[in-house]
Each structure stands twice: as structure tokens, then as C-alpha cells.
C-alpha atoms as a PDB file:
ATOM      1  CA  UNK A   1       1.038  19.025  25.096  1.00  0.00           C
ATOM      2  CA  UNK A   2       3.892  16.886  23.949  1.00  0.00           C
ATOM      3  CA  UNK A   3       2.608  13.950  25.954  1.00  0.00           C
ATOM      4  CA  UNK A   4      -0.746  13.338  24.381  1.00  0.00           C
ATOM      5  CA  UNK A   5      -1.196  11.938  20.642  1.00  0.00           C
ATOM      6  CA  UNK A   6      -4.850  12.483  18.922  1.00  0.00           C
ATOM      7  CA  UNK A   7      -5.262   9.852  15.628  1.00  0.00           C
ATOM      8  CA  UNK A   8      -7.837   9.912  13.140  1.00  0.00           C
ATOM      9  CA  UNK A   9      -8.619   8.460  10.257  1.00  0.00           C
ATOM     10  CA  UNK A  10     -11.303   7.033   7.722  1.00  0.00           C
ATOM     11  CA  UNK A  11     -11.266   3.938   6.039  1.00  0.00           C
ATOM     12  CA  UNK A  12     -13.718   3.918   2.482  1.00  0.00           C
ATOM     13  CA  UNK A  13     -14.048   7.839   2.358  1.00  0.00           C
ATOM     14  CA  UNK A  14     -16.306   7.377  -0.555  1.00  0.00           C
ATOM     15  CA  UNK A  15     -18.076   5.203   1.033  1.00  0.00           C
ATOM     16  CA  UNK A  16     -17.982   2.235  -2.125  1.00  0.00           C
ATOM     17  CA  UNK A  17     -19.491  -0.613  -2.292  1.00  0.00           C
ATOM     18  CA  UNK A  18     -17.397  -4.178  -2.611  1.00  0.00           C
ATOM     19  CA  UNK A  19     -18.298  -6.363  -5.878  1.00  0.00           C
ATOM     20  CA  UNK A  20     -20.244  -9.044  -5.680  1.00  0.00           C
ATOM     21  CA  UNK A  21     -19.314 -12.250  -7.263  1.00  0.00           C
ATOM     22  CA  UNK A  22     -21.552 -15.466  -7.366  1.00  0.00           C
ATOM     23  CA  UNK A  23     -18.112 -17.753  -7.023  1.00  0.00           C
ATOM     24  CA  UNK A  24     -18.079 -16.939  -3.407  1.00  0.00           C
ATOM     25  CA  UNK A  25     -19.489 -19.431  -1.474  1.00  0.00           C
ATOM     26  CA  UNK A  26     -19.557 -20.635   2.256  1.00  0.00           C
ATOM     27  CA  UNK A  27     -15.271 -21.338   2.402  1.00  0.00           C
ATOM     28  CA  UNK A  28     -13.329 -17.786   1.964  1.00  0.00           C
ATOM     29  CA  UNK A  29     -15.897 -15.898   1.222  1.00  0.00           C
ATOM     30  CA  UNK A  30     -19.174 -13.731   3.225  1.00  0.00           C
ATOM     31  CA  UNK A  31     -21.761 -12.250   1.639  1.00  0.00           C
ATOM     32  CA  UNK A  32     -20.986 -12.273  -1.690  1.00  0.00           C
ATOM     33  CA  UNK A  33     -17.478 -10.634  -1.621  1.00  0.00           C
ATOM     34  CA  UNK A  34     -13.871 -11.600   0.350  1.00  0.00           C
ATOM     35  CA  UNK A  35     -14.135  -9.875   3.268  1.00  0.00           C
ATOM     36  CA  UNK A  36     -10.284 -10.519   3.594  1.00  0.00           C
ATOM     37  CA  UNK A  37     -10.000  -7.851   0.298  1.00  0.00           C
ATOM     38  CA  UNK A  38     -13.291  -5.698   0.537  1.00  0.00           C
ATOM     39  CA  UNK A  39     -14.505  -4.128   3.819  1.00  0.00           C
ATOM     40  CA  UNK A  40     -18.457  -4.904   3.347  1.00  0.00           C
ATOM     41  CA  UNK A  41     -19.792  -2.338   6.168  1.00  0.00           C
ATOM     42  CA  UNK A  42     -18.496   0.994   4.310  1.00  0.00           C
ATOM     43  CA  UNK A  43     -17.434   3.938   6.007  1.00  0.00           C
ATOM     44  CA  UNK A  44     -15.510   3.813   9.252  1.00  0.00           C
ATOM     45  CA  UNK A  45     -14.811   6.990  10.775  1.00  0.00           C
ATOM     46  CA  UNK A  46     -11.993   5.936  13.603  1.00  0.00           C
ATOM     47  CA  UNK A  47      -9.813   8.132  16.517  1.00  0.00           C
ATOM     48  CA  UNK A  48      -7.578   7.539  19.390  1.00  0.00           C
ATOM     49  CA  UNK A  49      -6.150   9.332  22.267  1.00  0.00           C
ATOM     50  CA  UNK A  50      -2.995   8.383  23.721  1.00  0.00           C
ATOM     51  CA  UNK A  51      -1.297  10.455  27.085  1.00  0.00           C
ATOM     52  CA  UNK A  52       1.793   9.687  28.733  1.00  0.00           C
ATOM     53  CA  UNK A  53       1.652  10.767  32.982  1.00  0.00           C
END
């Protein structure tokens, strides 16, 4: 067992929505928020395996 790795994770557990601002436009930002500060799509439930032979 010492040559496998299991990750998991979950980014947004409560699932919240970004804020909206009406300053965002077509340059830095997407659909009414930064999607460089705010992940727009909610929850994301993520794992990985990783074994060593």
C-alpha cells in the first residue's frame, strides 16, 4: 500500500454563488464576475490516484 496515493478534495463546499458586478465588461471579466477571483460553475468535487510499479 505504500506505493499508491488517493487525493480528494472539493472546491466551493457550500456551493456559493460569485457576485455580480455591472463594471465587468468584455476585458478581465466573464459573466458578470472575475473569473480569475470567483469560480462561476460552483461545486467541484475532484480525486486522483497515483501508483508507483
Amino acid at each position: 500500500m505504500e506505493s499508491y496515493e488517493v487525493r480528494f478534495g472539493i472546491n466551493n463546499v457550500m456551493d456559493d454563488d460569485p457576485p455580480l458586478s455591472a463594471q465587468v465588461g468584455s476585458g478581465a471579466g466573464n459573466g458578470n464576475t472575475y473569473p480569475q477571483v470567483y469560480d462561476a460553475l460552483g461545486r467541484f468535487v475532484f480525486m486522483g490516484l497515483t501508483a508507483k510499479f
